[in-house]
PDB file of N, CA and C in Angstrom:
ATOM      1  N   UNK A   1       0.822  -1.197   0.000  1.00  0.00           N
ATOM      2  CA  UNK A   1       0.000   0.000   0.000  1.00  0.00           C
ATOM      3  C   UNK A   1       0.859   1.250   0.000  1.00  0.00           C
ATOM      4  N   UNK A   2       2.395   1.007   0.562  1.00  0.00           N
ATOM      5  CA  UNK A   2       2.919   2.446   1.020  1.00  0.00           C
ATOM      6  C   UNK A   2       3.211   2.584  -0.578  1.00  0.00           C
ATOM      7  N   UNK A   3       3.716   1.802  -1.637  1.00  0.00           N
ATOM      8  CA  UNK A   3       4.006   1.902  -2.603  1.00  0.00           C
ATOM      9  C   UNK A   3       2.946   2.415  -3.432  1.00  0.00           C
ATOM     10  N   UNK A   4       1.886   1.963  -3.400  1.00  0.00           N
ATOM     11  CA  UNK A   4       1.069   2.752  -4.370  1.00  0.00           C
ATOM     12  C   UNK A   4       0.384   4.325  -4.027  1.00  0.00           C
ATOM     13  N   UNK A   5       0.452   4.985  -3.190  1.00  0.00           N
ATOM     14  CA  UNK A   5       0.620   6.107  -2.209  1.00  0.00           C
ATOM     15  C   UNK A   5       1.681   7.098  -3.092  1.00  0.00           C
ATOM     16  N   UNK A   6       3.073   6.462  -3.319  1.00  0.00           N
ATOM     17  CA  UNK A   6       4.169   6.720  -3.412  1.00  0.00           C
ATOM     18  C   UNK A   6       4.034   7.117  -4.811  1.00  0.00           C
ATOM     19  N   UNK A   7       3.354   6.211  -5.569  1.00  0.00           N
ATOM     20  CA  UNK A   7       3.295   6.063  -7.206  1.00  0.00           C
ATOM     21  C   UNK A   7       2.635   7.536  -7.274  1.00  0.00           C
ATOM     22  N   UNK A   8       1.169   7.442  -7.104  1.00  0.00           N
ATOM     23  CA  UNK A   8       0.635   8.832  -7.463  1.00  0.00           C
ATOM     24  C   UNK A   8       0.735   9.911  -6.767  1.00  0.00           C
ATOM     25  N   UNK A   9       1.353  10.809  -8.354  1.00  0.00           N
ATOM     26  CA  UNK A   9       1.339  11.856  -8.158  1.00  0.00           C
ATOM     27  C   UNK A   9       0.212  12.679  -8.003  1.00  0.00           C
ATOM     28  N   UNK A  10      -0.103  14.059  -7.572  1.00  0.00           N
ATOM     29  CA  UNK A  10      -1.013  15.123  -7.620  1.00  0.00           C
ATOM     30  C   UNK A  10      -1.212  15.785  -9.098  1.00  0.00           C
ATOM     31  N   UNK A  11      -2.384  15.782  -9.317  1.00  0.00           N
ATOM     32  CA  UNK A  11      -2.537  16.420 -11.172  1.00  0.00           C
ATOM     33  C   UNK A  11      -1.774  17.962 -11.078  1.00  0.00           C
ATOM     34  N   UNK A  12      -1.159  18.729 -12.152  1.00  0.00           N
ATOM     35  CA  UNK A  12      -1.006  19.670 -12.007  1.00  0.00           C
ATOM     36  C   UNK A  12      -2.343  20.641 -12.500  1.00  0.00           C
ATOM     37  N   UNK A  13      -3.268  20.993 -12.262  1.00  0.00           N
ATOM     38  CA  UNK A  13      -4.178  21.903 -12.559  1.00  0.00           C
ATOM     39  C   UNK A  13      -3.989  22.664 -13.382  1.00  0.00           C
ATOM     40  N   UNK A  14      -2.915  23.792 -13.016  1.00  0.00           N
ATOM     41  CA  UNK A  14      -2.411  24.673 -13.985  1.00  0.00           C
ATOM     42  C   UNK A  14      -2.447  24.626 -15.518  1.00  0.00           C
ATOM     43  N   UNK A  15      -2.539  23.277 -15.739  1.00  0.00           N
ATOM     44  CA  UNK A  15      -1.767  23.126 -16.821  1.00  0.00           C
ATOM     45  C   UNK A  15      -2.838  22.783 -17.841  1.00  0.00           C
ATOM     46  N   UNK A  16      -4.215  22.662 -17.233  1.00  0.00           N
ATOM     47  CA  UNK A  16      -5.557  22.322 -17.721  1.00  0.00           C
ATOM     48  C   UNK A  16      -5.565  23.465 -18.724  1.00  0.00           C
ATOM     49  N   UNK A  17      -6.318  22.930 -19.746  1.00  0.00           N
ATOM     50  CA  UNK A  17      -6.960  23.831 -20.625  1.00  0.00           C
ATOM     51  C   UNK A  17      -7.962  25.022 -20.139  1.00  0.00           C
ATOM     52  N   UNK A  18      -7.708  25.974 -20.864  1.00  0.00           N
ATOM     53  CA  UNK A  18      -8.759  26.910 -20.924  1.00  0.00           C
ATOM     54  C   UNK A  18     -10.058  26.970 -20.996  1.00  0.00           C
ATOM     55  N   UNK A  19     -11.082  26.810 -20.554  1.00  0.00           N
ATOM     56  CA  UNK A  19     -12.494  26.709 -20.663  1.00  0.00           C
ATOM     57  C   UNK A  19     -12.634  27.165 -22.086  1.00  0.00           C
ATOM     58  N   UNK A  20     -13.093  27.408 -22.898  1.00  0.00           N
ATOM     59  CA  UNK A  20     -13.406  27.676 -24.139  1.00  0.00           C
ATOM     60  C   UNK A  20     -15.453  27.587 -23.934  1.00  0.00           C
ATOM     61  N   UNK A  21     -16.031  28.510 -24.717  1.00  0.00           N
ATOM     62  CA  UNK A  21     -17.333  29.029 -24.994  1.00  0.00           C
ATOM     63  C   UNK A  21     -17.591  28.373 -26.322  1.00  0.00           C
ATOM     64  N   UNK A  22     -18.699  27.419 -26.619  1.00  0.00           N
ATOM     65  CA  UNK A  22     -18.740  27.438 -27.803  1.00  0.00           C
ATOM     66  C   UNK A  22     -18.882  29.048 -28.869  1.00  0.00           C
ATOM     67  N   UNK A  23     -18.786  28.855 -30.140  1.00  0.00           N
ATOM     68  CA  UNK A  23     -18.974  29.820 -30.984  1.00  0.00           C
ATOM     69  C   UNK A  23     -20.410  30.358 -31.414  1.00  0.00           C
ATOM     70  N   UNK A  24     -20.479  31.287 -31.212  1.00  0.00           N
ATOM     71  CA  UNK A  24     -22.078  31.647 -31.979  1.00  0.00           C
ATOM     72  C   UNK A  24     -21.837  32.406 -32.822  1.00  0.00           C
ATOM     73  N   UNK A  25     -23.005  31.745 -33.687  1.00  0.00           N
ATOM     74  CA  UNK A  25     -23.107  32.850 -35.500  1.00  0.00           C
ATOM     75  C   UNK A  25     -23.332  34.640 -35.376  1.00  0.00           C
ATOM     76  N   UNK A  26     -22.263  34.778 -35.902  1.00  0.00           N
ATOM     77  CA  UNK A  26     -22.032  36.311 -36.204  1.00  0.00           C
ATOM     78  C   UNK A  26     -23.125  36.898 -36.304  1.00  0.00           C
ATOM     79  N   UNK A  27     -23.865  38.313 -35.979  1.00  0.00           N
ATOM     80  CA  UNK A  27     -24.945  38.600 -36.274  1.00  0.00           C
ATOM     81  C   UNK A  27     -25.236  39.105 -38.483  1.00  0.00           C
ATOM     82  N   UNK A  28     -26.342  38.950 -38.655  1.00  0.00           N
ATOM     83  CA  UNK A  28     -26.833  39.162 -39.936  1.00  0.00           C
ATOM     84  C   UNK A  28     -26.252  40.729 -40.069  1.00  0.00           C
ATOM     85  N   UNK A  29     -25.523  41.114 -41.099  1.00  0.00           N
ATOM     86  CA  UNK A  29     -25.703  42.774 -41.037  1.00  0.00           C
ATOM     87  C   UNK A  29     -27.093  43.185 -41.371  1.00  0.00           C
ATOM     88  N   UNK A  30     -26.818  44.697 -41.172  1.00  0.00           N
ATOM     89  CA  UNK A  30     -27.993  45.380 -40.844  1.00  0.00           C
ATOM     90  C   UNK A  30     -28.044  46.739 -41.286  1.00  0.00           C
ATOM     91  N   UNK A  31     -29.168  46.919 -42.716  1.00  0.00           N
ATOM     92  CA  UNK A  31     -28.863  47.849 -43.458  1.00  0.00           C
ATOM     93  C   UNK A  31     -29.941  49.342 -43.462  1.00  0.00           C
ATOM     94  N   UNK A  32     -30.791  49.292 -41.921  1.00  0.00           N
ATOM     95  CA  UNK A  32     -31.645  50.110 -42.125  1.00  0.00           C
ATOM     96  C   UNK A  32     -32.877  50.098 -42.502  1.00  0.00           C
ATOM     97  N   UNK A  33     -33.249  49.112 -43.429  1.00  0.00           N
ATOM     98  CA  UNK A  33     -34.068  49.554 -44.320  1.00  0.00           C
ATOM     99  C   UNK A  33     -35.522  48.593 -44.145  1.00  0.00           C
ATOM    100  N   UNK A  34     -35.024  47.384 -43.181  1.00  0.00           N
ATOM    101  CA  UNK A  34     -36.518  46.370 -42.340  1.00  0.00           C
ATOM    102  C   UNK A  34     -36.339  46.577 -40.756  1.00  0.00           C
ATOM    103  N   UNK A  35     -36.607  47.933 -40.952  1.00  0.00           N
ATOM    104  CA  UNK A  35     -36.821  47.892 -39.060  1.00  0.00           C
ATOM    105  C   UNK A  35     -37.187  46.766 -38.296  1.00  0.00           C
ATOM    106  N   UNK A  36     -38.156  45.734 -38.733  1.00  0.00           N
ATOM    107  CA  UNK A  36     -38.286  44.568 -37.756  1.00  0.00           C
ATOM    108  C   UNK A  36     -37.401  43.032 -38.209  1.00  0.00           C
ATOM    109  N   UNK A  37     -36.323  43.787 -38.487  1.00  0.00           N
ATOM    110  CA  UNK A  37     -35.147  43.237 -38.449  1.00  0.00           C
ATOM    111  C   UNK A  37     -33.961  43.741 -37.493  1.00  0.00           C
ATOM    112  N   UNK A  38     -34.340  44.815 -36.674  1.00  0.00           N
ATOM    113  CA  UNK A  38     -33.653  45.675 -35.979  1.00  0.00           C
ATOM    114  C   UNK A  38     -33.162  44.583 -34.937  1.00  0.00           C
ATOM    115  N   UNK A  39     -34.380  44.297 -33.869  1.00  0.00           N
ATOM    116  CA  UNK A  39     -34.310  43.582 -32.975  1.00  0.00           C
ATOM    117  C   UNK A  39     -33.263  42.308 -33.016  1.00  0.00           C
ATOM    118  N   UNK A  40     -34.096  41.304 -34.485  1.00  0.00           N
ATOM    119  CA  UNK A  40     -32.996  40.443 -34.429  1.00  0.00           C
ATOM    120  C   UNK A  40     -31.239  40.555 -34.276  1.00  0.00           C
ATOM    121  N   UNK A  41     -31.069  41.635 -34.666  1.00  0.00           N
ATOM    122  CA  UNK A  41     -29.665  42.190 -34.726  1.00  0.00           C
ATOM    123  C   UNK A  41     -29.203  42.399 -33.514  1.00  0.00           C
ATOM    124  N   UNK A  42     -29.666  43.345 -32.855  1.00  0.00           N
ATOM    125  CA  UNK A  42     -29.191  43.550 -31.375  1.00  0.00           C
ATOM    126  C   UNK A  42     -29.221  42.265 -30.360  1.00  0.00           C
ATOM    127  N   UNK A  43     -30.251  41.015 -30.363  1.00  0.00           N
ATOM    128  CA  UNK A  43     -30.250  40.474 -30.036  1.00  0.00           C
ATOM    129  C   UNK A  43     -28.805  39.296 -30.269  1.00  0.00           C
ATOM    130  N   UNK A  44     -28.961  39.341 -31.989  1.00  0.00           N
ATOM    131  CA  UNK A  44     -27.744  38.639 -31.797  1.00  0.00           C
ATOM    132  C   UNK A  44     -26.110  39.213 -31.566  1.00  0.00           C
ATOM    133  N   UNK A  45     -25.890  40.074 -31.118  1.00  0.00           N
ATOM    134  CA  UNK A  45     -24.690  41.128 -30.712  1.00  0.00           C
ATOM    135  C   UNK A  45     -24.769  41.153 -29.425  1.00  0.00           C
ATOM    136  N   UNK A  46     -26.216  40.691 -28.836  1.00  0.00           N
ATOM    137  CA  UNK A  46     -26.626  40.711 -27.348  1.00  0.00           C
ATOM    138  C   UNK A  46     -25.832  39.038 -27.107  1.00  0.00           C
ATOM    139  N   UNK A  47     -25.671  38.056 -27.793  1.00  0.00           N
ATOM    140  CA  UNK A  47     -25.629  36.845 -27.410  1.00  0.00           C
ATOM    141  C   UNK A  47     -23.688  36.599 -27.557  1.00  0.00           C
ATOM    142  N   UNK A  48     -23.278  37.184 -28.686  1.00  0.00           N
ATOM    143  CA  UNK A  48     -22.000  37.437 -28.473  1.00  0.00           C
ATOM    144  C   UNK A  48     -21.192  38.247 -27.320  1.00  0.00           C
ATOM    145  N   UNK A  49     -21.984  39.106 -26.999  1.00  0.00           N
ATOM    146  CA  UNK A  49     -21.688  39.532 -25.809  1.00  0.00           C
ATOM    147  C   UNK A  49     -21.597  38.648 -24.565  1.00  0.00           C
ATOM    148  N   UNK A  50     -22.493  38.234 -24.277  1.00  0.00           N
ATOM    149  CA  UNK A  50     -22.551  37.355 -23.067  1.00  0.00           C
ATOM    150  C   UNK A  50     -21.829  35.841 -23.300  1.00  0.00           C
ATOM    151  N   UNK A  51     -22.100  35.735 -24.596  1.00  0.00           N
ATOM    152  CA  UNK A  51     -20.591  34.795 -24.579  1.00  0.00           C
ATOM    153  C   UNK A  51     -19.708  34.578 -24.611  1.00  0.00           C
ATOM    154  N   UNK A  52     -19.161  35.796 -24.705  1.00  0.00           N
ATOM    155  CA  UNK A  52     -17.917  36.074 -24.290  1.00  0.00           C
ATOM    156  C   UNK A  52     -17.248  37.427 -23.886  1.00  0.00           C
ATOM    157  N   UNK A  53     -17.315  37.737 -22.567  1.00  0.00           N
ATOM    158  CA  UNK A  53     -17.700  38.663 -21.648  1.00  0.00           C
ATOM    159  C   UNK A  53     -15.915  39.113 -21.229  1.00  0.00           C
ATOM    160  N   UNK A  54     -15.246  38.335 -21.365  1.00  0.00           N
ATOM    161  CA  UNK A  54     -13.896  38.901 -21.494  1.00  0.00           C
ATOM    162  C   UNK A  54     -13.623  39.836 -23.049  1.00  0.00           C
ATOM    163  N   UNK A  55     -13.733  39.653 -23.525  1.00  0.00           N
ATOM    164  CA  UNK A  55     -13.482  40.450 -25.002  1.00  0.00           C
ATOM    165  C   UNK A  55     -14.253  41.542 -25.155  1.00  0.00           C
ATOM    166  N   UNK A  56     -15.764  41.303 -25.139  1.00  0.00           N
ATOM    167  CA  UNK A  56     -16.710  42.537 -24.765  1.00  0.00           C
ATOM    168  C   UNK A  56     -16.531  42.989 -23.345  1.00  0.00           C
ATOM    169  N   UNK A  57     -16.219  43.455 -23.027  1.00  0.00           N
ATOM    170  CA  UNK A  57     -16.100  43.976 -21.683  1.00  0.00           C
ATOM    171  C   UNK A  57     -16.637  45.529 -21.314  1.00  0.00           C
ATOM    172  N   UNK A  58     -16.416  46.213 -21.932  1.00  0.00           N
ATOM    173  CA  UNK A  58     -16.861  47.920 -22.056  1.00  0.00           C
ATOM    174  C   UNK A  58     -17.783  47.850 -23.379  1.00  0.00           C
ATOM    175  N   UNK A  59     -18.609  49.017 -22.925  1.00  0.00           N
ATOM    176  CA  UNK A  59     -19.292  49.712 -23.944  1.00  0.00           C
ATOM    177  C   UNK A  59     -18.911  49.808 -25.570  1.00  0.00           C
ATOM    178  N   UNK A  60     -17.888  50.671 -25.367  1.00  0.00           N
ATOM    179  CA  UNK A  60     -17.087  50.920 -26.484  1.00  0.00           C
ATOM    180  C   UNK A  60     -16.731  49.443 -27.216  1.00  0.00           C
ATOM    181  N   UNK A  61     -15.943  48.709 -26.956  1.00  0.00           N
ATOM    182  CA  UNK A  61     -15.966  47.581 -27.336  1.00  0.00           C
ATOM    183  C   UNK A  61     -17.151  46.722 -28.226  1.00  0.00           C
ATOM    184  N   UNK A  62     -18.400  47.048 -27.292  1.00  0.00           N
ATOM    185  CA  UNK A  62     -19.742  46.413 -27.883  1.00  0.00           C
ATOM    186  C   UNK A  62     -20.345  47.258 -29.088  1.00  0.00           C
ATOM    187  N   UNK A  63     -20.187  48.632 -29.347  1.00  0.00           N
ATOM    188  CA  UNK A  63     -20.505  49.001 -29.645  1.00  0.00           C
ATOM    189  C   UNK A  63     -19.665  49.151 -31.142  1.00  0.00           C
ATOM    190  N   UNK A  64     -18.514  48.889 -31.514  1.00  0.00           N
ATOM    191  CA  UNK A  64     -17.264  49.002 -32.031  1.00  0.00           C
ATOM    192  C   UNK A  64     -17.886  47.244 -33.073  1.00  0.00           C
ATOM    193  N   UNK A  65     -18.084  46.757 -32.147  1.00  0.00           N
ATOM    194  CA  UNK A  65     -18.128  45.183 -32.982  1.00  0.00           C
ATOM    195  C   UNK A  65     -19.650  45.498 -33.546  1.00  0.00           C
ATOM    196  N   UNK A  66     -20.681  45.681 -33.077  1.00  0.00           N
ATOM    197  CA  UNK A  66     -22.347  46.103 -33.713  1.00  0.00           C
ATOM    198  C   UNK A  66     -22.026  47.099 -35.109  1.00  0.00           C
ATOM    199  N   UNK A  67     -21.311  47.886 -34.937  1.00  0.00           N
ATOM    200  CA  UNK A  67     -20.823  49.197 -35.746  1.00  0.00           C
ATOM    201  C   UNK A  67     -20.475  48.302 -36.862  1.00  0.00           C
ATOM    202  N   UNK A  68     -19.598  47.566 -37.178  1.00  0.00           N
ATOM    203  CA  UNK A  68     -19.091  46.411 -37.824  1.00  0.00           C
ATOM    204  C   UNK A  68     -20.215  46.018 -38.737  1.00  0.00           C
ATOM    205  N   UNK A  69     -21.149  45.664 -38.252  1.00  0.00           N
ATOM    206  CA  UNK A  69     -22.066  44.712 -39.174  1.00  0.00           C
ATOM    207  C   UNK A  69     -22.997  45.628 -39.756  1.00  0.00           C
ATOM    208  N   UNK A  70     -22.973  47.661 -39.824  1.00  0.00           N
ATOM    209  CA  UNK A  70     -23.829  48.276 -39.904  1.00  0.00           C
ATOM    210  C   UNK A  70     -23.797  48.424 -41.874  1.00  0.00           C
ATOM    211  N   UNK A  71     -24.657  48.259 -42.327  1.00  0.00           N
ATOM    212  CA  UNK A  71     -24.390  48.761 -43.838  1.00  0.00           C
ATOM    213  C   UNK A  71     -25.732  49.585 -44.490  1.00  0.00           C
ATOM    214  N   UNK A  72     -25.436  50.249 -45.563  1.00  0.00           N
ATOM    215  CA  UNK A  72     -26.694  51.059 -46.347  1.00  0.00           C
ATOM    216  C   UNK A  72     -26.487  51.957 -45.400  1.00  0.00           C
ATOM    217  N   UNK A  73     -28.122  52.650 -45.305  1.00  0.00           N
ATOM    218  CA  UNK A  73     -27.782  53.713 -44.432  1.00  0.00           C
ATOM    219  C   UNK A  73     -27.849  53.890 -42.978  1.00  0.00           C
ATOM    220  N   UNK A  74     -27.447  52.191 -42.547  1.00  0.00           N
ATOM    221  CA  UNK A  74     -27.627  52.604 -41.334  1.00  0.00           C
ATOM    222  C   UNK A  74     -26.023  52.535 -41.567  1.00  0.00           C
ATOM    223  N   UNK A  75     -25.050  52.214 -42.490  1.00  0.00           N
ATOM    224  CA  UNK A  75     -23.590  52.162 -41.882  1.00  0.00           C
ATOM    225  C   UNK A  75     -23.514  53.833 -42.513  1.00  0.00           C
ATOM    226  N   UNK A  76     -24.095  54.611 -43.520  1.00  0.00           N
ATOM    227  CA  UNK A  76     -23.952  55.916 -43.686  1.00  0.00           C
ATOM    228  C   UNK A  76     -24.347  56.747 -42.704  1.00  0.00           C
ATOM    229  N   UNK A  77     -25.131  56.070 -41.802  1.00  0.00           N
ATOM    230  CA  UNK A  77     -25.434  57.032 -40.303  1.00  0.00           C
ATOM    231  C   UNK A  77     -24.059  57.091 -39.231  1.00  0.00           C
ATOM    232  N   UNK A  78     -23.553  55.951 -39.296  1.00  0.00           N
ATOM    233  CA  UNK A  78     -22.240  55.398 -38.362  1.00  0.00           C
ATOM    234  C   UNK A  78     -21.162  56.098 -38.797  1.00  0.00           C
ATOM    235  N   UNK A  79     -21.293  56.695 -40.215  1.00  0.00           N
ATOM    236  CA  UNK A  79     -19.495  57.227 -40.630  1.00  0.00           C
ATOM    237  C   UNK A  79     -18.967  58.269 -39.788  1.00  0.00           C
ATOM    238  N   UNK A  80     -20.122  58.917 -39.788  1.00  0.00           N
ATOM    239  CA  UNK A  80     -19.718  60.282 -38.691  1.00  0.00           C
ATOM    240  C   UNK A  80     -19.226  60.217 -37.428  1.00  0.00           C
ATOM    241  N   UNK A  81     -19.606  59.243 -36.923  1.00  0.00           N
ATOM    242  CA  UNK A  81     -18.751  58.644 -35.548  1.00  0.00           C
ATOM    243  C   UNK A  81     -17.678  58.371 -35.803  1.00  0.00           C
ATOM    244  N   UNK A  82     -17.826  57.178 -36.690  1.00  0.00           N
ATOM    245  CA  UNK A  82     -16.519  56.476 -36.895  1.00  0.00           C
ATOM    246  C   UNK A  82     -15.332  57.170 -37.033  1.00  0.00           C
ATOM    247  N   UNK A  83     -15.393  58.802 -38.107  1.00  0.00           N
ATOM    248  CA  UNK A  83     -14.207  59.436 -38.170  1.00  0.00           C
ATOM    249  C   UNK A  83     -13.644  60.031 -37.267  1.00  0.00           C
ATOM    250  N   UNK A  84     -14.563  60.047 -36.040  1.00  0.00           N
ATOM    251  CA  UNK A  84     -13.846  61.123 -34.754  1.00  0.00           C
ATOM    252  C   UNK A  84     -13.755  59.042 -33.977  1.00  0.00           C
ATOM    253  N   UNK A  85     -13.526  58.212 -34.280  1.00  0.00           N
ATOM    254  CA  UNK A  85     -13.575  57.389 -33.465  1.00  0.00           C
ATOM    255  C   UNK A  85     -12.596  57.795 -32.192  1.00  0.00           C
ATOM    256  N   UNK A  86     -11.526  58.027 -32.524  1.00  0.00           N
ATOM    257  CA  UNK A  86     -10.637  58.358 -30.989  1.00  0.00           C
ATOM    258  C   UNK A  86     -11.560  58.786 -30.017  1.00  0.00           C
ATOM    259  N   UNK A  87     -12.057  59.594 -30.256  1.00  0.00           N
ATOM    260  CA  UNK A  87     -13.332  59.750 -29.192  1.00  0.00           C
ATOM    261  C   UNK A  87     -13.690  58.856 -27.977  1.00  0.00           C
ATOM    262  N   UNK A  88     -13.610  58.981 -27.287  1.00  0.00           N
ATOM    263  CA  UNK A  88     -13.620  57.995 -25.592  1.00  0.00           C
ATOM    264  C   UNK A  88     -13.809  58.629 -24.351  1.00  0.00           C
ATOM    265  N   UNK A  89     -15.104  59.771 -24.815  1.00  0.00           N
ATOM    266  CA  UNK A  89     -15.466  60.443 -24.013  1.00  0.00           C
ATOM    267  C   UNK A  89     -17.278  59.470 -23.476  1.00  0.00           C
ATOM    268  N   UNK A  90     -17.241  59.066 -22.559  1.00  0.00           N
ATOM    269  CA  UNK A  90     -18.059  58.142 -22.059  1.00  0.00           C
ATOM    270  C   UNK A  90     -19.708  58.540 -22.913  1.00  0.00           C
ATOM    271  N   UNK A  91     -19.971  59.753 -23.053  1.00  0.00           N
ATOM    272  CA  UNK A  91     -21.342  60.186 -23.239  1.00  0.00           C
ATOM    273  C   UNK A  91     -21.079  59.985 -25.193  1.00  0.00           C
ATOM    274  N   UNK A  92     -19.989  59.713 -25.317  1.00  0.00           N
ATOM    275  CA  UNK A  92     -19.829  59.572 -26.660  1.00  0.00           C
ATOM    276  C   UNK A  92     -20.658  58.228 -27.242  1.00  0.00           C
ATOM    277  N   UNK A  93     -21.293  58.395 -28.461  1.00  0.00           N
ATOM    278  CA  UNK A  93     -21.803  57.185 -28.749  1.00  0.00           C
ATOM    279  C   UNK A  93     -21.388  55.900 -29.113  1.00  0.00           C
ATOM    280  N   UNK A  94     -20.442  56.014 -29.329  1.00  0.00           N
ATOM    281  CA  UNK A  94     -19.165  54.724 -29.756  1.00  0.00           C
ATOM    282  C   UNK A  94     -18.289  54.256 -28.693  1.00  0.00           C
ATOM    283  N   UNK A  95     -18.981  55.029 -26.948  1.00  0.00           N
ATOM    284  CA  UNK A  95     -18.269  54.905 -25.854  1.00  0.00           C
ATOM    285  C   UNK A  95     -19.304  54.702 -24.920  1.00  0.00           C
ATOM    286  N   UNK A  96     -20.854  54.706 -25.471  1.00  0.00           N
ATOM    287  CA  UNK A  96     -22.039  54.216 -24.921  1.00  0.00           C
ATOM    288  C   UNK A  96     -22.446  53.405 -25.294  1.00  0.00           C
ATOM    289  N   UNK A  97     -22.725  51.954 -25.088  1.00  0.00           N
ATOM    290  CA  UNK A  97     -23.446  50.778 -26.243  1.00  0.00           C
ATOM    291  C   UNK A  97     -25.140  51.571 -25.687  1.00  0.00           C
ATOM    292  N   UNK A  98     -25.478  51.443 -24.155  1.00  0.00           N
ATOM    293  CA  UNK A  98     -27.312  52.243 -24.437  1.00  0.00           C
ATOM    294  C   UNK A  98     -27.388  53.038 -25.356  1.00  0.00           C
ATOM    295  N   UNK A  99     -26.594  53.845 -25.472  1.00  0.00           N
ATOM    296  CA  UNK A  99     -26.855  55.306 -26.483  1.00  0.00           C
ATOM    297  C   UNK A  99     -27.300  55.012 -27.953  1.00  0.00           C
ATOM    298  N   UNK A 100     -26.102  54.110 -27.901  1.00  0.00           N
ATOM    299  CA  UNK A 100     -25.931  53.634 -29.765  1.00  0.00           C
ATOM    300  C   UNK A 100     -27.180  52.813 -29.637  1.00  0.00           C
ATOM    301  N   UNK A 101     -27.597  51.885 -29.061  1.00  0.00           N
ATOM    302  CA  UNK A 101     -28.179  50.987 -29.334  1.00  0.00           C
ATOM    303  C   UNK A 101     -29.990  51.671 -29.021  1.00  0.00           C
ATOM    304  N   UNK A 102     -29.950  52.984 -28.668  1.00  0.00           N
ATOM    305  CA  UNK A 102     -31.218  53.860 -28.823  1.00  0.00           C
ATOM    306  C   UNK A 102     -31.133  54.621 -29.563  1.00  0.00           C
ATOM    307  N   UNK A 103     -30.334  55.104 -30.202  1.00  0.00           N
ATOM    308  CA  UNK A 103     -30.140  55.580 -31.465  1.00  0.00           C
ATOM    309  C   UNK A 103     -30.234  54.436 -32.502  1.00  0.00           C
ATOM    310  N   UNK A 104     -30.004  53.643 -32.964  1.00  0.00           N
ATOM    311  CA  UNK A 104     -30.336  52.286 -33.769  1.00  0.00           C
ATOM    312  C   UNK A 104     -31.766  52.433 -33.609  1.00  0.00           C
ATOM    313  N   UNK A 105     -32.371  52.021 -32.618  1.00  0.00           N
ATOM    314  CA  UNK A 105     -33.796  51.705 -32.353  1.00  0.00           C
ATOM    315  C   UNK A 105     -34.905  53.128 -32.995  1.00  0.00           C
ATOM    316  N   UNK A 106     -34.097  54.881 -32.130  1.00  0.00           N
ATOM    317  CA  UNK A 106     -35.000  55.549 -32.792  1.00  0.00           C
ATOM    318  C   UNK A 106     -35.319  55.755 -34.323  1.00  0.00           C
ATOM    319  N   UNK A 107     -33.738  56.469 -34.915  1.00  0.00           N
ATOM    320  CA  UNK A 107     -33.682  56.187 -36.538  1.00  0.00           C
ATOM    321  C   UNK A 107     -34.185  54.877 -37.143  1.00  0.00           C
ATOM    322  N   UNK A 108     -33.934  53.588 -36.894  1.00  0.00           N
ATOM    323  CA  UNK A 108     -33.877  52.637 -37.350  1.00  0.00           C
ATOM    324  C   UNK A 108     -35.164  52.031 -37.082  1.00  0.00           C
ATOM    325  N   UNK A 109     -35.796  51.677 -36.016  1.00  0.00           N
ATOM    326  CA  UNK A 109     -36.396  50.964 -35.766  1.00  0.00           C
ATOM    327  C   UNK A 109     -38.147  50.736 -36.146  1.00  0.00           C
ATOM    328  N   UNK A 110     -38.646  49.743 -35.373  1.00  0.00           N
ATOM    329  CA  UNK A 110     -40.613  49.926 -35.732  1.00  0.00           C
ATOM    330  C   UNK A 110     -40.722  50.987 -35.010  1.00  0.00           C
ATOM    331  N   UNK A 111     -41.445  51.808 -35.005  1.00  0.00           N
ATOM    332  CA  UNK A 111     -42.076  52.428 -34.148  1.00  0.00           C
ATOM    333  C   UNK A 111     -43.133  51.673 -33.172  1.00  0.00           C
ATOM    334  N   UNK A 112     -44.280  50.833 -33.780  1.00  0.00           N
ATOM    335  CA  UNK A 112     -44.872  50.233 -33.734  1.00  0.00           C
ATOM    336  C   UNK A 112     -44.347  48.790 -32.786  1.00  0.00           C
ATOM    337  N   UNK A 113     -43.574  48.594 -32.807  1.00  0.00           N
ATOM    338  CA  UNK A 113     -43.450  47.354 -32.333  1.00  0.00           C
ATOM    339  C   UNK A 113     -43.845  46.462 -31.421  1.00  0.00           C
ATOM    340  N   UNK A 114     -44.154  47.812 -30.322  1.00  0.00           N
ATOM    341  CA  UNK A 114     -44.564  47.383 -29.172  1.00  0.00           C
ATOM    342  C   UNK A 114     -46.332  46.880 -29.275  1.00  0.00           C
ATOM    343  N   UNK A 115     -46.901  47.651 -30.128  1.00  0.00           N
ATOM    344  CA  UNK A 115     -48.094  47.666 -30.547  1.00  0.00           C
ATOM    345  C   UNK A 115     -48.625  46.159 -30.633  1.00  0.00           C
ATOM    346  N   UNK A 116     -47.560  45.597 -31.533  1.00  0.00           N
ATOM    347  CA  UNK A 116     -47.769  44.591 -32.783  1.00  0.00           C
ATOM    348  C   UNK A 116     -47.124  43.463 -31.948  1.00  0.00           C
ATOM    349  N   UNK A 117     -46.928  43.680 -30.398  1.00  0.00           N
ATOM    350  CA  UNK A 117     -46.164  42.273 -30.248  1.00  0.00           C
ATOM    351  C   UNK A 117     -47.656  41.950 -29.628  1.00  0.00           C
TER     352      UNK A 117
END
């Protein structure tokens, strides 16, 4: 018995792999132009987020990757940000994901929606 005691060692932990998140599908871009397509979008930018919560971490960040998938005129609404991007003044919209993401909803969105659910 003292011998087999002797044999095993302690696992090193450390040395374990990284937890890993599975992957989720990129959101659809989003061009403005089917407001009740709005939702689906944020929702799926909402799910990348929470799956992976180290990478999204700040506002800016979330808002930086959504910005990404914007095209037509909702990415011709975004240019104007985008060129002052240095910008990282908190009330800034590319440094607020609420902001941006109520701005999306007012320009962009149903009005109606709430109506119709």
């Amino acid at each position: 018995m003292g011998k087999l005691t002797q044999s095993v060692t302690p696992r090193d932990h450390s040395k374990a792999p990284a937890f890993k998140t599975t992957s989720i599908k990129a959101p659809d871009s989003f061009d403005g132009t089917q407001a009740h397509k709005l939702r689906g979008f944020t929702q799926s930018c909402q799910l990348i987020f929470h799956n992976d919560p180290a990478n999204y971490f700040s506002d800016r960040k979330k808002a930086l990757y959504s910005t990404s998938f914007l095209t037509g005129r909702a990415g011709k609404w975004i240019e104007p940000y985008l060129s002052n991007i240095s910008n990282e003044d908190p009330s800034y919209l590319l440094s607020n994901f609420q902001l941006f993401e109520t701005q999306l909803f007012t320009l962009f969105g149903d009005p109606n929606e709430v109506r119709k659910a």
